[in-house]
Protein backbone atom coordinates (compact mmCIF):
# COMPACT_ATOMS: atom_id res chain seq x y z
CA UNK A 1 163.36 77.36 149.81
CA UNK A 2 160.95 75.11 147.73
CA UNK A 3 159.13 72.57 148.80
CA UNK A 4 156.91 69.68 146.79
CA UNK A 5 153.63 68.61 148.61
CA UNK A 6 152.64 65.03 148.71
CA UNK A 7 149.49 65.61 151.09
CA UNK A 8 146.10 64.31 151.24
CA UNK A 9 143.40 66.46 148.93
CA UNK A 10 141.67 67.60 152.53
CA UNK A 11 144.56 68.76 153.69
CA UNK A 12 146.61 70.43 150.83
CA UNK A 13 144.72 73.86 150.65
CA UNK A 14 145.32 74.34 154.40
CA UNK A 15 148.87 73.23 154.08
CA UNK A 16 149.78 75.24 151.24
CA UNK A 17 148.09 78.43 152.83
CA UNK A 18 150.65 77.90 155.81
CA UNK A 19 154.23 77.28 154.30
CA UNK A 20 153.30 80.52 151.76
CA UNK A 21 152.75 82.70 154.67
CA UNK A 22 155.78 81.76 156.03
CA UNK A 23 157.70 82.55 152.90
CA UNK A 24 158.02 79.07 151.16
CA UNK A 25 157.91 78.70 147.39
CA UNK A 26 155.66 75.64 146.48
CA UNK A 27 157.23 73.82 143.36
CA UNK A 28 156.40 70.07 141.71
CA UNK A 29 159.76 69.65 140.79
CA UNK A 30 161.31 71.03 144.17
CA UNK A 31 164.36 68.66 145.17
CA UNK A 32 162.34 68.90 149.03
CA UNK A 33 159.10 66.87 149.55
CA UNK A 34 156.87 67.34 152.18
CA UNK A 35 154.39 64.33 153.05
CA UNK A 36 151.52 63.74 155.39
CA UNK A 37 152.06 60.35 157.33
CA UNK A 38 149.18 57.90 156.87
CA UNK A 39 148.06 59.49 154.13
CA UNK A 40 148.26 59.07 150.80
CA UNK A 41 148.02 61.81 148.02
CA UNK A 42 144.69 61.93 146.08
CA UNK A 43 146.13 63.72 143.09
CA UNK A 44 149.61 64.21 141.17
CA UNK A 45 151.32 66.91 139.41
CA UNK A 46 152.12 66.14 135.70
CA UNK A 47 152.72 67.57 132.80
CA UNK A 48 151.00 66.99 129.42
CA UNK A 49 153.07 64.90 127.47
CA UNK A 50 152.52 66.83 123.93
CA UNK A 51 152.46 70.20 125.54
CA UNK A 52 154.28 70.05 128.76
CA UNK A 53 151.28 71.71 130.40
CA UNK A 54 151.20 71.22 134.28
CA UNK A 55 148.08 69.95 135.35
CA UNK A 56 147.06 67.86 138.57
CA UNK A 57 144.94 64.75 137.92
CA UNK A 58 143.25 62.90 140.02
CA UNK A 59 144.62 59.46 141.59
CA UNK A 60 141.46 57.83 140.58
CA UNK A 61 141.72 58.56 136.55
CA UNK A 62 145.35 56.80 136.39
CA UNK A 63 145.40 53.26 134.98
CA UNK A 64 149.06 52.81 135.08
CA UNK A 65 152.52 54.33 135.26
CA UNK A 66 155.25 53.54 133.59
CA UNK A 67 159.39 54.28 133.83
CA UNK A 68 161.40 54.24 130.49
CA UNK A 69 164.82 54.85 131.53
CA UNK A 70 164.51 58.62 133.34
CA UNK A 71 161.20 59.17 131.78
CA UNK A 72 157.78 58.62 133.66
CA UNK A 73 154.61 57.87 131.93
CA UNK A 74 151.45 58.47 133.95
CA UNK A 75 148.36 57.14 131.67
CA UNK A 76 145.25 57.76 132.14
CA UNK A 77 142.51 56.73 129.71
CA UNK A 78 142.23 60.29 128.31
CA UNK A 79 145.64 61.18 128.02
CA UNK A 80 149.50 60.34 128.91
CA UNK A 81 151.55 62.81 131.21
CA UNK A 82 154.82 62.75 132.47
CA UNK A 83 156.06 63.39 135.92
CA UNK A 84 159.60 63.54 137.37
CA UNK A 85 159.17 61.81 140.33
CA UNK A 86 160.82 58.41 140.57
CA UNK A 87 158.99 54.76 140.53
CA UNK A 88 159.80 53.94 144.05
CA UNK A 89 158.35 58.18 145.47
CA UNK A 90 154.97 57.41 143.38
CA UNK A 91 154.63 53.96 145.27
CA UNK A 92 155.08 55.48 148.45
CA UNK A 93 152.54 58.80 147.16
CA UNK A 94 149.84 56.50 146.56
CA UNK A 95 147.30 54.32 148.22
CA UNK A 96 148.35 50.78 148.47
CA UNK A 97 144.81 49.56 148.18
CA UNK A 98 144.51 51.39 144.92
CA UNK A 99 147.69 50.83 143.53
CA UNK A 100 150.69 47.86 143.38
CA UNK A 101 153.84 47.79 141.76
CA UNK A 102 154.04 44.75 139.40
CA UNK A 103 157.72 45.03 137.64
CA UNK A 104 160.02 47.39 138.26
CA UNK A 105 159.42 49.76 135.58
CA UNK A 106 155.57 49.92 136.23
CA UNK A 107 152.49 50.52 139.31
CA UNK A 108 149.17 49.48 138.07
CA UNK A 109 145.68 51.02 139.23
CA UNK A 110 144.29 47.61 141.13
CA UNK A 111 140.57 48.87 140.06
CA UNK A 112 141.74 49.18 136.19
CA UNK A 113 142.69 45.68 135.46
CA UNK A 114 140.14 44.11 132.97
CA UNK A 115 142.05 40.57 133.25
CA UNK A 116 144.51 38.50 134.53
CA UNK A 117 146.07 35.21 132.76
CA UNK A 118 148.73 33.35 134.20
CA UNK A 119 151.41 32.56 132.26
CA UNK A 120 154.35 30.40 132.31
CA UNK A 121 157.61 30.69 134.67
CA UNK A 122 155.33 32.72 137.81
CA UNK A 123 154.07 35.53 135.83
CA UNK A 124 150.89 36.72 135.16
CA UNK A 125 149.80 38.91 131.87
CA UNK A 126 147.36 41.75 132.56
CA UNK A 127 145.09 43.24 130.44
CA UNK A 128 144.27 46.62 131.75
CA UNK A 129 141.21 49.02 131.42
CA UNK A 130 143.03 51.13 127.74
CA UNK A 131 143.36 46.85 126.31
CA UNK A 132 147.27 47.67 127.44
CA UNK A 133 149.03 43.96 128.26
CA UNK A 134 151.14 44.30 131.47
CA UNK A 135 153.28 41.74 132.70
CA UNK A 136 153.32 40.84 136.21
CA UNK A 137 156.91 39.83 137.15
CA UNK A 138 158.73 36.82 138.89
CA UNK A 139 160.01 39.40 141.79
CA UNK A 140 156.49 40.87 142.16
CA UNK A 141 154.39 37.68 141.91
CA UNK A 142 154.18 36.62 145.27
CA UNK A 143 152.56 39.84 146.14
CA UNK A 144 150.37 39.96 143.74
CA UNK A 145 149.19 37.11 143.99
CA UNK A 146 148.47 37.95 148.21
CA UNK A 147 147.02 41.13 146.88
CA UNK A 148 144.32 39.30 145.02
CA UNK A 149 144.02 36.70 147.02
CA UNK A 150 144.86 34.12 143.87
């Protein structure tokens, strides 16, 4: 059997150590997910997206992710990856006081917003941290807006 971990970075080692020694394969694309409750993972699995190297980066270096059809775009300001997990897994992977879904094709790093300018019909237009422009949409404004307190 293979299993995907979605556990906190103080955790992980002592996880992984455990489900190896009793015979389980560890895999980032495993159709099985285990998850720690309360806690929120402080790195993903991705792979390079010009060399399809698997690498794990830190929660803290993304700045936004991105769905284009099946495809998901993690960018950081170094590099893009992609990962295979779906929109709605990531959301629930990572810290809600770090990150918030604002369409739904993308999650923005809260911290990696240079600025936000309202715009017309409830929407707002974020800059981000790489001079990206991110729209904030109708469904999404509402929390948003409670998320910054705007």
């Amino acid at each position: 059997m293979k299993i995907q971990l979605a556990v906190s970075d103080e955790s992980y080692e002592e996880v992984k150590e455990f489900l190896l020694s009793k015979g389980i394969e560890l895999d980032d694309e495993a159709e099985f997910v285990l998850t720690q409750r309360d806690k929120y993972a402080g790195h993903l699995t991705v792979r390079n997206a010009k060399t399809a190297e698997k690498v794990h980066i830190s929660a803290d270096e993304i700045i936004l992710i991105e769905s284009y059809g099946h495809t998901v775009e993690v960018v950081t300001s170094e590099e893009t990856y992609v990962t295979s997990d779906r929109l709605y897994q990531l959301v629930n992977t990572l810290n809600p006081d770090k990150f918030i879904r604002v369409s739904n094709s993308v999650i923005i790093a809260r911290r990696k917003i240079k600025q936000i300018r309202p715009s017309l019909s409830m929407k707002f237009v974020l800059t981000m941290e790489n001079d990206r422009k991110i729209d904030v949409t109708r469904s999404y404004y509402t929390n948003f807006k409670e998320a910054f307190n705007i």
